[in-house]
PDBML (XML) file of the C-alpha atoms, coordinates in Angstrom:
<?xml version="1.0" encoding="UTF-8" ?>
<PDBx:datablock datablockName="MODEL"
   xmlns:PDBx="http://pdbml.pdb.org/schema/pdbx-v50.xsd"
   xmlns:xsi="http://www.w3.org/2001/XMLSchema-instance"
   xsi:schemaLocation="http://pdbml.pdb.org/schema/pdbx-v50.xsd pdbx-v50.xsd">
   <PDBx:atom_siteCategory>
      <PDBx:atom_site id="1">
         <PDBx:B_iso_or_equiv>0.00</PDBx:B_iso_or_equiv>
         <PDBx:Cartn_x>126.711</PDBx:Cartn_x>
         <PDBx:Cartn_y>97.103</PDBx:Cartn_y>
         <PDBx:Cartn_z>86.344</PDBx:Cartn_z>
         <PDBx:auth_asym_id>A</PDBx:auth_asym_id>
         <PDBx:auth_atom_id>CA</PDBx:auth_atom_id>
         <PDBx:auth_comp_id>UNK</PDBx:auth_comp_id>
         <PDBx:auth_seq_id>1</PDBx:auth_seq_id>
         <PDBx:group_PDB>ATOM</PDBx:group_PDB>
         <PDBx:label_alt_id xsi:nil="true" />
         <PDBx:label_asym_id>A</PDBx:label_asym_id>
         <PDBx:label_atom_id>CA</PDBx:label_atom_id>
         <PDBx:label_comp_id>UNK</PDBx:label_comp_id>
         <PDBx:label_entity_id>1</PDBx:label_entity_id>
         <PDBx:label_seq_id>1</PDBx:label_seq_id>
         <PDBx:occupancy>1.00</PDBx:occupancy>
         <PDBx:pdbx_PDB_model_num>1</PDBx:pdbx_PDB_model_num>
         <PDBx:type_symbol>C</PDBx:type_symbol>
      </PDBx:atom_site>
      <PDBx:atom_site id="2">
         <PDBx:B_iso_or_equiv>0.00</PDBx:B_iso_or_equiv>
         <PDBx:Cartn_x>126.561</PDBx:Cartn_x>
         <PDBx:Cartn_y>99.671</PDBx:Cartn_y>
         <PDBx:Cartn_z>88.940</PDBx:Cartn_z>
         <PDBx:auth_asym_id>A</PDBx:auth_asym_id>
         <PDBx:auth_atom_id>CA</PDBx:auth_atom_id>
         <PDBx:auth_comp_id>UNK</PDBx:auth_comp_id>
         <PDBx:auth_seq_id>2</PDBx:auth_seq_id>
         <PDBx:group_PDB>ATOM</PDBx:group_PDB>
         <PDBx:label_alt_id xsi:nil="true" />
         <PDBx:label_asym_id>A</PDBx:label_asym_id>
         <PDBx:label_atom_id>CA</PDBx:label_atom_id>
         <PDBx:label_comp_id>UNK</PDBx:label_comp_id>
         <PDBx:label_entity_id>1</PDBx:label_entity_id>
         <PDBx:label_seq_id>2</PDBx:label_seq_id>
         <PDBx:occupancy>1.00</PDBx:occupancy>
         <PDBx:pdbx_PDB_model_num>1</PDBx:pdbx_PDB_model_num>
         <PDBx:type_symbol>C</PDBx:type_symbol>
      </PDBx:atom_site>
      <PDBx:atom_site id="3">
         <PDBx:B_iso_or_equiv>0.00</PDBx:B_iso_or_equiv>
         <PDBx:Cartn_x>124.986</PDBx:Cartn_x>
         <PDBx:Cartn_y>102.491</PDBx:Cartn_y>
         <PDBx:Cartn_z>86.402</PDBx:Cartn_z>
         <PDBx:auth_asym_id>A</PDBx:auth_asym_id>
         <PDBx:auth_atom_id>CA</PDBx:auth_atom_id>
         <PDBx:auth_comp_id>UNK</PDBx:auth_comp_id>
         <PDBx:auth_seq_id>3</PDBx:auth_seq_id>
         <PDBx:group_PDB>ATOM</PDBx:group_PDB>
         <PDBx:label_alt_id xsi:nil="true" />
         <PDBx:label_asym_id>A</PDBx:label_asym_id>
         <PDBx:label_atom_id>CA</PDBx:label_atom_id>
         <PDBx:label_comp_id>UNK</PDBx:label_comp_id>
         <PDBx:label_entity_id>1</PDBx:label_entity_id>
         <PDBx:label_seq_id>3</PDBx:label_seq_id>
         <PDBx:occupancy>1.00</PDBx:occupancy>
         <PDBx:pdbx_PDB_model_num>1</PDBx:pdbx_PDB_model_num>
         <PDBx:type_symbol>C</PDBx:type_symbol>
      </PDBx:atom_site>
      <PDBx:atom_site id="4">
         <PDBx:B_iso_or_equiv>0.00</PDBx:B_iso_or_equiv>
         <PDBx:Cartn_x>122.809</PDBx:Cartn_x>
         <PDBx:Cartn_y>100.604</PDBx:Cartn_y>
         <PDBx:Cartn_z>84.278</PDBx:Cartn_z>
         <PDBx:auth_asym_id>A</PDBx:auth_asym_id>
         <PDBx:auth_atom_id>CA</PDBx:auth_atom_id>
         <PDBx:auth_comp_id>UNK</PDBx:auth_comp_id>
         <PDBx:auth_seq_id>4</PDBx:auth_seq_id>
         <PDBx:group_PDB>ATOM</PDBx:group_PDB>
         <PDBx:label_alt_id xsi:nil="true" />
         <PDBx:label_asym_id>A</PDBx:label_asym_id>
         <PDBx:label_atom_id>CA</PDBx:label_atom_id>
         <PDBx:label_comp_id>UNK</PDBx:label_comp_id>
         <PDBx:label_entity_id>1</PDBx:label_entity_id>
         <PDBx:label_seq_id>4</PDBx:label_seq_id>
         <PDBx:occupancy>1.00</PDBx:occupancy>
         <PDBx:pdbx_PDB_model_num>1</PDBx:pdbx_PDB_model_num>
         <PDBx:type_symbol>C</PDBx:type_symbol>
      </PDBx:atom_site>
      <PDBx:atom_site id="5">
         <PDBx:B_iso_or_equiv>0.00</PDBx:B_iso_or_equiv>
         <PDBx:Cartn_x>119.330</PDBx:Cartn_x>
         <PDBx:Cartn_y>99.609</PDBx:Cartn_y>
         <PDBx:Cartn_z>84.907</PDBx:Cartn_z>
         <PDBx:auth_asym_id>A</PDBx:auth_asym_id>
         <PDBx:auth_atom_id>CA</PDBx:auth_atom_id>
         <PDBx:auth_comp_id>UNK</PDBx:auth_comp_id>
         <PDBx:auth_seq_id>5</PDBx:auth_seq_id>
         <PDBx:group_PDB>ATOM</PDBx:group_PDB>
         <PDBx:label_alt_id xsi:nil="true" />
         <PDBx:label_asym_id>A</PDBx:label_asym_id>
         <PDBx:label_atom_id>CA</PDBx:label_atom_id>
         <PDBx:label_comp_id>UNK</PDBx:label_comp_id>
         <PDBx:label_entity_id>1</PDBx:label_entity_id>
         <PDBx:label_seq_id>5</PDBx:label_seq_id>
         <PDBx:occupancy>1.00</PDBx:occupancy>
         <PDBx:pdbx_PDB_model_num>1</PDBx:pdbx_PDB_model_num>
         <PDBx:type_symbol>C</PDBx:type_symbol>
      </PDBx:atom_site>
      <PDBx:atom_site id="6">
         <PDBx:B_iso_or_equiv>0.00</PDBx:B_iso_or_equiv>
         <PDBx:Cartn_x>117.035</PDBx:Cartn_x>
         <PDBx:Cartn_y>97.917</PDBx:Cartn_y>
         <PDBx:Cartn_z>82.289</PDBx:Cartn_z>
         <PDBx:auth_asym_id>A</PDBx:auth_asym_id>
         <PDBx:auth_atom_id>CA</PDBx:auth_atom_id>
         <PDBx:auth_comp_id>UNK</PDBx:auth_comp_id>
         <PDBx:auth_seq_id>6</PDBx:auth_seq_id>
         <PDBx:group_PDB>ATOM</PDBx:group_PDB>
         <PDBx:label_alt_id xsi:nil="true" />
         <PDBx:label_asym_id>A</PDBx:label_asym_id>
         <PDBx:label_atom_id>CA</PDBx:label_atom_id>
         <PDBx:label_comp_id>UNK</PDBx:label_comp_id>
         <PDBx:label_entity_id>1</PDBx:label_entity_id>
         <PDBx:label_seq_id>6</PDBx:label_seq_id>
         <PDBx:occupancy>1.00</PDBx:occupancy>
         <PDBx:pdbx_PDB_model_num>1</PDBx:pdbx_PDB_model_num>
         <PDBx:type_symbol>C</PDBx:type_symbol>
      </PDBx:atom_site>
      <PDBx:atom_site id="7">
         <PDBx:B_iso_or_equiv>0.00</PDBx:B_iso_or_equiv>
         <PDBx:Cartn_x>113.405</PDBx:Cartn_x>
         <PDBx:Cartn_y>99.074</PDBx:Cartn_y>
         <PDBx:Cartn_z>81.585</PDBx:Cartn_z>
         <PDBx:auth_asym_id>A</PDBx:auth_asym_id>
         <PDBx:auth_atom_id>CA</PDBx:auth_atom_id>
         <PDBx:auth_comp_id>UNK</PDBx:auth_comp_id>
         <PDBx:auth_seq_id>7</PDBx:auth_seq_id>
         <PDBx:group_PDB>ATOM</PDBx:group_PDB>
         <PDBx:label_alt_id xsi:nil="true" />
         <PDBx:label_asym_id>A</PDBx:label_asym_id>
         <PDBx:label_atom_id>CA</PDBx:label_atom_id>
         <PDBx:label_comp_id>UNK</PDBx:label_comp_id>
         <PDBx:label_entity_id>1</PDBx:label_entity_id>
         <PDBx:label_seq_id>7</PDBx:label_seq_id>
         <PDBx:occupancy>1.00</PDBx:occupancy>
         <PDBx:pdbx_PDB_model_num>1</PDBx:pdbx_PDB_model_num>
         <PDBx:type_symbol>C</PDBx:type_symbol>
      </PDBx:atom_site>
      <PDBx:atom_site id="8">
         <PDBx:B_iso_or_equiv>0.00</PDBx:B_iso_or_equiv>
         <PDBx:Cartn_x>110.250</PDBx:Cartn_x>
         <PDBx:Cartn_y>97.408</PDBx:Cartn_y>
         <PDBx:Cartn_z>79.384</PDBx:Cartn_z>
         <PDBx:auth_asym_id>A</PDBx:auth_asym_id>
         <PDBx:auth_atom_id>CA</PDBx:auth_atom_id>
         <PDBx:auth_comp_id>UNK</PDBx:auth_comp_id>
         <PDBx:auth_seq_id>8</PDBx:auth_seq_id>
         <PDBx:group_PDB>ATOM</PDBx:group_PDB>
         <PDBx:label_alt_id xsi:nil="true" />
         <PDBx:label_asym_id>A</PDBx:label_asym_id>
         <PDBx:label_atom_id>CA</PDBx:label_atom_id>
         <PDBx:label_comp_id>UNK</PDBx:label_comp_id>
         <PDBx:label_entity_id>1</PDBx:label_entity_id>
         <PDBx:label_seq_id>8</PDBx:label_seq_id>
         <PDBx:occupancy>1.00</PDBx:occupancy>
         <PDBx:pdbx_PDB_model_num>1</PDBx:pdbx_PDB_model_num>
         <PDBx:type_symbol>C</PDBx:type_symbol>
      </PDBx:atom_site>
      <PDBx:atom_site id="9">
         <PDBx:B_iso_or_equiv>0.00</PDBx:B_iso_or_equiv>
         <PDBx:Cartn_x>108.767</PDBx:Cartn_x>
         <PDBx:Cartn_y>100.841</PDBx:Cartn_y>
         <PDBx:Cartn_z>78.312</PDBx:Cartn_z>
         <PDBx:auth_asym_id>A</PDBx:auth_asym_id>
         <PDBx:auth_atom_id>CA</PDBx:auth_atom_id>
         <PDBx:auth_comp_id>UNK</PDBx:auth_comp_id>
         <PDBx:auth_seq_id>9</PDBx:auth_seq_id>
         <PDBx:group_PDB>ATOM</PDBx:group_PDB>
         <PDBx:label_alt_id xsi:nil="true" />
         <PDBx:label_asym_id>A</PDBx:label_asym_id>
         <PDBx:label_atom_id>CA</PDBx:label_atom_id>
         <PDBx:label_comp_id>UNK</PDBx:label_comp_id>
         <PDBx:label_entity_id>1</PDBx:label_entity_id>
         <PDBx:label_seq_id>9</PDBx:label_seq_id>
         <PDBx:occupancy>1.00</PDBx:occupancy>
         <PDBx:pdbx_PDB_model_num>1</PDBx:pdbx_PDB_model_num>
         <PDBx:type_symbol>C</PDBx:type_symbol>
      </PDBx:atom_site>
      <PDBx:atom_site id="10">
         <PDBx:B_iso_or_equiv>0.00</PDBx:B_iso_or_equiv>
         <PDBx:Cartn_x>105.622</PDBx:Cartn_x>
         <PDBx:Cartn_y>97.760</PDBx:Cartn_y>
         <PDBx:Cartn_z>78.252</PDBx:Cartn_z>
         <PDBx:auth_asym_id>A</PDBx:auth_asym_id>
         <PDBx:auth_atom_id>CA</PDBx:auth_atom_id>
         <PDBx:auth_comp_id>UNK</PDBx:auth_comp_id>
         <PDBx:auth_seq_id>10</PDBx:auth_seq_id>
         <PDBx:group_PDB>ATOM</PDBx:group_PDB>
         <PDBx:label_alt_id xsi:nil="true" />
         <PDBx:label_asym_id>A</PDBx:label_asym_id>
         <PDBx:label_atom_id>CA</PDBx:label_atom_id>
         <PDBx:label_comp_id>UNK</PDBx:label_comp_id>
         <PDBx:label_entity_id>1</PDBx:label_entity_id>
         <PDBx:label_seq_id>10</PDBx:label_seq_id>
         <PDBx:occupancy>1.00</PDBx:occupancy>
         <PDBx:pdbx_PDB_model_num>1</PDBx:pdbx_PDB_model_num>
         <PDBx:type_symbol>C</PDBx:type_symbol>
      </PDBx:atom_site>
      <PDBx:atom_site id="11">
         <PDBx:B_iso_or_equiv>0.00</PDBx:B_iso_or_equiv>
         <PDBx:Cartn_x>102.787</PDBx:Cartn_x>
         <PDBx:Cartn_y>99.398</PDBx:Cartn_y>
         <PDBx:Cartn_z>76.370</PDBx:Cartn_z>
         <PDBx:auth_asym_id>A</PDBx:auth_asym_id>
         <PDBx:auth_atom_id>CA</PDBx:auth_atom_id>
         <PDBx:auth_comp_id>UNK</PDBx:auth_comp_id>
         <PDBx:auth_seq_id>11</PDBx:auth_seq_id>
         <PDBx:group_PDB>ATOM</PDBx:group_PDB>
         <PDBx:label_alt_id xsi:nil="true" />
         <PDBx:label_asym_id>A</PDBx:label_asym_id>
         <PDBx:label_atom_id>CA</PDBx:label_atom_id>
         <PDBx:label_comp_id>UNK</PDBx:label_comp_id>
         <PDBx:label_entity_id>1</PDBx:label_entity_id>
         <PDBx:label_seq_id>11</PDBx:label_seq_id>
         <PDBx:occupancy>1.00</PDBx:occupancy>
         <PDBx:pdbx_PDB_model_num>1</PDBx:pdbx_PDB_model_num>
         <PDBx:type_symbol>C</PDBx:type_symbol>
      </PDBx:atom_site>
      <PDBx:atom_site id="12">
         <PDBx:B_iso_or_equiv>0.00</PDBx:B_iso_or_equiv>
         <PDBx:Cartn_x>98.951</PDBx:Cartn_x>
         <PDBx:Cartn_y>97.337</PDBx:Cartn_y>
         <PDBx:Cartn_z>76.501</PDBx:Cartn_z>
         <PDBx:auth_asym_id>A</PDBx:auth_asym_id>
         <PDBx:auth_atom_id>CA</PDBx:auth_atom_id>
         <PDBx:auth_comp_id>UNK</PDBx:auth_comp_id>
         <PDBx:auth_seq_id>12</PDBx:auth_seq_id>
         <PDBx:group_PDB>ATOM</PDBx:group_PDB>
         <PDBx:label_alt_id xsi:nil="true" />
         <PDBx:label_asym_id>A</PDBx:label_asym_id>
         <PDBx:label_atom_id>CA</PDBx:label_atom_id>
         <PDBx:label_comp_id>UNK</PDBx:label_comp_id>
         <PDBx:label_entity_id>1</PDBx:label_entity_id>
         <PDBx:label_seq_id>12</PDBx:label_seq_id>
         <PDBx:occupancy>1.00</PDBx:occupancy>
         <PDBx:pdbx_PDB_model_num>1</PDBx:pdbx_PDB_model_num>
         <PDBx:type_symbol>C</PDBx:type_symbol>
      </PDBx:atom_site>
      <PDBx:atom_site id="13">
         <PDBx:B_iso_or_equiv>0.00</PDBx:B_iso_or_equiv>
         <PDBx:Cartn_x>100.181</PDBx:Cartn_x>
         <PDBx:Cartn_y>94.806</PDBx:Cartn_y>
         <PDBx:Cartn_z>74.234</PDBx:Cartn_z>
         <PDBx:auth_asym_id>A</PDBx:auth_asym_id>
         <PDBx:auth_atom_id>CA</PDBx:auth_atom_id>
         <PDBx:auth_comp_id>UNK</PDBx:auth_comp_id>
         <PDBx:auth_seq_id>13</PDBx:auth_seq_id>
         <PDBx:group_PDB>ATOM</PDBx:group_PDB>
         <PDBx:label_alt_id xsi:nil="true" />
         <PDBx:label_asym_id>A</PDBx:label_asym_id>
         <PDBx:label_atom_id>CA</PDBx:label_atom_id>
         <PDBx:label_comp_id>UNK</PDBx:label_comp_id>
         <PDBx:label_entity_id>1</PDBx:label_entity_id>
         <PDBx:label_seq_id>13</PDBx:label_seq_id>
         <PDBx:occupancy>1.00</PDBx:occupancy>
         <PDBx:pdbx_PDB_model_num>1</PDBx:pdbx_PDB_model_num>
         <PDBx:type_symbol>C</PDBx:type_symbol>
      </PDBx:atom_site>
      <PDBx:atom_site id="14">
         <PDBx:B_iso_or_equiv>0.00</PDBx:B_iso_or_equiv>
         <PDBx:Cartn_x>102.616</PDBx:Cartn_x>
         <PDBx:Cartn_y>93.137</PDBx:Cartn_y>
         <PDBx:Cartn_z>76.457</PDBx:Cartn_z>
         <PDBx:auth_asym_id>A</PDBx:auth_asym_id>
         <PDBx:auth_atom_id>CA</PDBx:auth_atom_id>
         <PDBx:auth_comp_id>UNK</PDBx:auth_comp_id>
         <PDBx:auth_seq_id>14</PDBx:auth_seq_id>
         <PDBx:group_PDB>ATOM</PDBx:group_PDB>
         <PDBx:label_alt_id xsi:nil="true" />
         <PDBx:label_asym_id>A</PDBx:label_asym_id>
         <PDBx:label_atom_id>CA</PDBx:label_atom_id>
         <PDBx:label_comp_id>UNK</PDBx:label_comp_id>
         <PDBx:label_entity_id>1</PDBx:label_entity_id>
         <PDBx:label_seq_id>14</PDBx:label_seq_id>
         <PDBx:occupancy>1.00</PDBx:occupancy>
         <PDBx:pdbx_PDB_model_num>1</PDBx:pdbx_PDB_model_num>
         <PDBx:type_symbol>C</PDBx:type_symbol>
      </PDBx:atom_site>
      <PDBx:atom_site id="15">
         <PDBx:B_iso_or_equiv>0.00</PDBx:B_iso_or_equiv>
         <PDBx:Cartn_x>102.527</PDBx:Cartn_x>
         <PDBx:Cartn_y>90.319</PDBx:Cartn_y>
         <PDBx:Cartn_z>77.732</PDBx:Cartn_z>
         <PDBx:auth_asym_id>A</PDBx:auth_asym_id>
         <PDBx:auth_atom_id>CA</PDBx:auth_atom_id>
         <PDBx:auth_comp_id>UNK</PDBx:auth_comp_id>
         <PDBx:auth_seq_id>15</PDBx:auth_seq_id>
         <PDBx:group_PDB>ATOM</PDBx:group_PDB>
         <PDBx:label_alt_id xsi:nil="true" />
         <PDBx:label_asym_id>A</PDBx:label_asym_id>
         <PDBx:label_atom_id>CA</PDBx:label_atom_id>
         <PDBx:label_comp_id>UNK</PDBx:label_comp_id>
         <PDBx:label_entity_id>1</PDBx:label_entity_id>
         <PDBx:label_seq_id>15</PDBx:label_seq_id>
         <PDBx:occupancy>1.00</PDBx:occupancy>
         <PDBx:pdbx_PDB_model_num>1</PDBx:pdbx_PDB_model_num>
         <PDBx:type_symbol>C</PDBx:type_symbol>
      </PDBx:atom_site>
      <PDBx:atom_site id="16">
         <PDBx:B_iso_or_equiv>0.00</PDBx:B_iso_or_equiv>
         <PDBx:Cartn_x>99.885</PDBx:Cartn_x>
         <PDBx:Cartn_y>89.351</PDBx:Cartn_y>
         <PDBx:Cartn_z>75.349</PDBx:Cartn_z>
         <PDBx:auth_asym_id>A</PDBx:auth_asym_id>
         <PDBx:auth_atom_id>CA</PDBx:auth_atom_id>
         <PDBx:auth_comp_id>UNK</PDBx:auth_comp_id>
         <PDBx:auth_seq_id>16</PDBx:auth_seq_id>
         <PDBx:group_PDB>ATOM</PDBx:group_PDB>
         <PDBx:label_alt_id xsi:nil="true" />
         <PDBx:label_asym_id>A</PDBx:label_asym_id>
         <PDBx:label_atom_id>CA</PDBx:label_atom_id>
         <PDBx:label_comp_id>UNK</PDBx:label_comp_id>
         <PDBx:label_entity_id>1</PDBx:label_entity_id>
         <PDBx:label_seq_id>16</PDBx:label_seq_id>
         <PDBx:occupancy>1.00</PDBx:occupancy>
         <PDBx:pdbx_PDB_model_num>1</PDBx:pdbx_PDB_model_num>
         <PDBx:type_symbol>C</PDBx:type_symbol>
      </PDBx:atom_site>
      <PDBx:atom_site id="17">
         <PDBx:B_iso_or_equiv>0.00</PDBx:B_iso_or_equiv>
         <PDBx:Cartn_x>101.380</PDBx:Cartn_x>
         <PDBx:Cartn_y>89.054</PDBx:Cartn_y>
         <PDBx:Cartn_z>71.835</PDBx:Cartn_z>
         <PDBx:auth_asym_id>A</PDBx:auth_asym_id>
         <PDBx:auth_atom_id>CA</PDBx:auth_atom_id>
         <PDBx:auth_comp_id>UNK</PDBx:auth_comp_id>
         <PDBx:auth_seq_id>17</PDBx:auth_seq_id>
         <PDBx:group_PDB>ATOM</PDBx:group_PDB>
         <PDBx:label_alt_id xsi:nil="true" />
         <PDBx:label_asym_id>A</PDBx:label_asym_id>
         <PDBx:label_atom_id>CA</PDBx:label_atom_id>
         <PDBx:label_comp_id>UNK</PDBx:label_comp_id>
         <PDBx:label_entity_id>1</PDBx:label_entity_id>
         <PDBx:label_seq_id>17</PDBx:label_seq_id>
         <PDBx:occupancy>1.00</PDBx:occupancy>
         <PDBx:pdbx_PDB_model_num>1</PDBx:pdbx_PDB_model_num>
         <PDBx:type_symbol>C</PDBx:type_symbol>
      </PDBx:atom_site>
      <PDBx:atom_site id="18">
         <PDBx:B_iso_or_equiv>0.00</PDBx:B_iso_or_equiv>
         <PDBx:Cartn_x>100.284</PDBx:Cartn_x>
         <PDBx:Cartn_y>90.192</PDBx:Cartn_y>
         <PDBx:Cartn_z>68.417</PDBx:Cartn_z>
         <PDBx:auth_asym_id>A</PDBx:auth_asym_id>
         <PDBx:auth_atom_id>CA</PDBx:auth_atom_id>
         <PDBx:auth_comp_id>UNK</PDBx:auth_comp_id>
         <PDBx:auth_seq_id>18</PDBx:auth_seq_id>
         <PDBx:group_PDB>ATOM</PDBx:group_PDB>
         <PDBx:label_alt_id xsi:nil="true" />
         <PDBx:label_asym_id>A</PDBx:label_asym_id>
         <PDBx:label_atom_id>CA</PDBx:label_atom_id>
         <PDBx:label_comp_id>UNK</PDBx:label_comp_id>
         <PDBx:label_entity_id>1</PDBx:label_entity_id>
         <PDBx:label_seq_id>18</PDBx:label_seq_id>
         <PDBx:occupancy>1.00</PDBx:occupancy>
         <PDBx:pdbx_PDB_model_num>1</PDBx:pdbx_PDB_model_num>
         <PDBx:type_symbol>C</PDBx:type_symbol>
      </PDBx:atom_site>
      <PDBx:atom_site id="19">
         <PDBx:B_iso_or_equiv>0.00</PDBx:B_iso_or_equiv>
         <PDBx:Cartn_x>97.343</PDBx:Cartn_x>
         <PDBx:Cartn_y>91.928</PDBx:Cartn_y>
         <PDBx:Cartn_z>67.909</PDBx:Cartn_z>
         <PDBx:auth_asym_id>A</PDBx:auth_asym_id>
         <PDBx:auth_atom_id>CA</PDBx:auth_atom_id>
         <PDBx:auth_comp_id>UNK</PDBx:auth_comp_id>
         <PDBx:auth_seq_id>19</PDBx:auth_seq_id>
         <PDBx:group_PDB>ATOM</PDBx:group_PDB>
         <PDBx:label_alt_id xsi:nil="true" />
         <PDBx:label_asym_id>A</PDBx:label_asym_id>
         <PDBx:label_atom_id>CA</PDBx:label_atom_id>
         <PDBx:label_comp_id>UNK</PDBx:label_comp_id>
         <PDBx:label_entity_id>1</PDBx:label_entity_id>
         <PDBx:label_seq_id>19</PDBx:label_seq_id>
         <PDBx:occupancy>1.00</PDBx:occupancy>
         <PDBx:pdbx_PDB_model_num>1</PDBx:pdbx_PDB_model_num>
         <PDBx:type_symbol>C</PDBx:type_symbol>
      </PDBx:atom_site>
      <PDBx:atom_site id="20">
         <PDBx:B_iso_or_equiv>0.00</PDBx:B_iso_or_equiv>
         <PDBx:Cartn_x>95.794</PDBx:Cartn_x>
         <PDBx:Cartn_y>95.851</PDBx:Cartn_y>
         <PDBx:Cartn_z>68.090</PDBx:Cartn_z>
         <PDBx:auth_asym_id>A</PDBx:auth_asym_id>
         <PDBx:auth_atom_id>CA</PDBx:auth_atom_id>
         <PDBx:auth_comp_id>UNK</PDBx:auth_comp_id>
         <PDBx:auth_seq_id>20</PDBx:auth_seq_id>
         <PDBx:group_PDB>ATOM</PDBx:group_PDB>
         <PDBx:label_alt_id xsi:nil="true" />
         <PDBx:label_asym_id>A</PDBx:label_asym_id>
         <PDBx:label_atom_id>CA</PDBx:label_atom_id>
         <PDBx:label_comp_id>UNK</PDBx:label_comp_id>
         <PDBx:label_entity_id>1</PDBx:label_entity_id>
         <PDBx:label_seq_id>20</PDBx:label_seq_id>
         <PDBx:occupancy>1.00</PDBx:occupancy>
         <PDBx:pdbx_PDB_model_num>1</PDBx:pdbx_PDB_model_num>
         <PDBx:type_symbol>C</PDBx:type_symbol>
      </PDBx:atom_site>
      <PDBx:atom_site id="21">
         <PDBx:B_iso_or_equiv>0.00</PDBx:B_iso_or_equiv>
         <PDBx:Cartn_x>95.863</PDBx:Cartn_x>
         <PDBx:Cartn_y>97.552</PDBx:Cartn_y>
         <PDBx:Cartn_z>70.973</PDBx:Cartn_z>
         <PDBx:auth_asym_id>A</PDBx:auth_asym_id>
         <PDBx:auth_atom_id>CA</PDBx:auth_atom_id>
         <PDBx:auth_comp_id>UNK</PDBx:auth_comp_id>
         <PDBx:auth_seq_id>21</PDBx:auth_seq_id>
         <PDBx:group_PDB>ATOM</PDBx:group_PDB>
         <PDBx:label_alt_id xsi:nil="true" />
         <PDBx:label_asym_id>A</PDBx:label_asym_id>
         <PDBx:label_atom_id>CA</PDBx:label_atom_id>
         <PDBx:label_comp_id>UNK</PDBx:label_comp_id>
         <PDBx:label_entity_id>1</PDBx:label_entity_id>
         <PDBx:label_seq_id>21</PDBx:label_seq_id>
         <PDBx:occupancy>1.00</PDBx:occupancy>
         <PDBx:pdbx_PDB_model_num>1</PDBx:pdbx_PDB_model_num>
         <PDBx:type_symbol>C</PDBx:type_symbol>
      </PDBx:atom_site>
      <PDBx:atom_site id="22">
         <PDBx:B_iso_or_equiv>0.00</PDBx:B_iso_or_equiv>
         <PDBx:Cartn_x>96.098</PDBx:Cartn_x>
         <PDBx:Cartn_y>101.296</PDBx:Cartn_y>
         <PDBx:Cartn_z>72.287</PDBx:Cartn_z>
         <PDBx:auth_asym_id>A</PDBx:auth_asym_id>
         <PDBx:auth_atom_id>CA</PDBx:auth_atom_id>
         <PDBx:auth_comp_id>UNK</PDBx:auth_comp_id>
         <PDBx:auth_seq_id>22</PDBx:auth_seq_id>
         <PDBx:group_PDB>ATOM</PDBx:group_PDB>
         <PDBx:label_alt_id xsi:nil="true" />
         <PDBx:label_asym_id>A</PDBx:label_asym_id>
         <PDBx:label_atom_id>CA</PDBx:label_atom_id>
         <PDBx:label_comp_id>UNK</PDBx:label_comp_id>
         <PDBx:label_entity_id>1</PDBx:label_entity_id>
         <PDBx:label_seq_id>22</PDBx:label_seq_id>
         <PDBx:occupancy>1.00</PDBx:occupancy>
         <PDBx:pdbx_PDB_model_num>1</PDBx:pdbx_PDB_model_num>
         <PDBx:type_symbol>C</PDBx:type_symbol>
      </PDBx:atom_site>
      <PDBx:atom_site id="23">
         <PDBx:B_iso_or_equiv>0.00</PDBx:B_iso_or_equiv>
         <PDBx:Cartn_x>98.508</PDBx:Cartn_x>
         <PDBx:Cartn_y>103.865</PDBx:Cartn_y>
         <PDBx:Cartn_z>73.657</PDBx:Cartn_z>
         <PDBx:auth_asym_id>A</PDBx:auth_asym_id>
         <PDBx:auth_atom_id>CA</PDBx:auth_atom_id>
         <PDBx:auth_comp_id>UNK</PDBx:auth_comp_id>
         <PDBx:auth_seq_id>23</PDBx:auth_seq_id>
         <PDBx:group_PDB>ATOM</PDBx:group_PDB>
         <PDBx:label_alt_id xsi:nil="true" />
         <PDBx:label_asym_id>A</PDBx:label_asym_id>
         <PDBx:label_atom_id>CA</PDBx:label_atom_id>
         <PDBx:label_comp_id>UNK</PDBx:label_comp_id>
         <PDBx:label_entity_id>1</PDBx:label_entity_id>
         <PDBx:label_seq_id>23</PDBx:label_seq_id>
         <PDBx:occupancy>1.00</PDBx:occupancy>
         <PDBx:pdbx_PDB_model_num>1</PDBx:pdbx_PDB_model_num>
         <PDBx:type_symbol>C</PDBx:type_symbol>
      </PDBx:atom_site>
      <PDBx:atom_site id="24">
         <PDBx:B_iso_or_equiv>0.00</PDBx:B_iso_or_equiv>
         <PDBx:Cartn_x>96.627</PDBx:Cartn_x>
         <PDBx:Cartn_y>107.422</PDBx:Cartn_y>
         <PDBx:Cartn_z>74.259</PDBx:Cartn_z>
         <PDBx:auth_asym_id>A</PDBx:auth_asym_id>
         <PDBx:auth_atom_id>CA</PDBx:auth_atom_id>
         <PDBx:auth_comp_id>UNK</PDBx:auth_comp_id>
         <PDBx:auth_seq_id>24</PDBx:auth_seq_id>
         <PDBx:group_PDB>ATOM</PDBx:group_PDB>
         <PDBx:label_alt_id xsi:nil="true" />
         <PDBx:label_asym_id>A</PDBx:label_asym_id>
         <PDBx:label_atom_id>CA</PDBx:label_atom_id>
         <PDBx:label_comp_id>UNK</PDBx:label_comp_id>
         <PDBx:label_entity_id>1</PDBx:label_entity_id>
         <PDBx:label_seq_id>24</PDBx:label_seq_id>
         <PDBx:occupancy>1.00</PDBx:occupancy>
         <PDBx:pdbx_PDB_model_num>1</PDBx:pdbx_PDB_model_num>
         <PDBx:type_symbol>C</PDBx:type_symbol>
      </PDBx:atom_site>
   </PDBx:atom_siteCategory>
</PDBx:datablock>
């Protein structure tokens, strides 16, 4: 617990659901 940290790495489509969507 005292190394670990937990990341989304979110790209446009979250928080929206399925679908097409960009990333550069």
């Amino acid at each position: 617990d005292d190394h670990a940290i937990i990341v989304t790495d979110a790209v446009a489509p979250a928080g929206l659901g399925p679908g097409r969507y960009n990333l550069g």
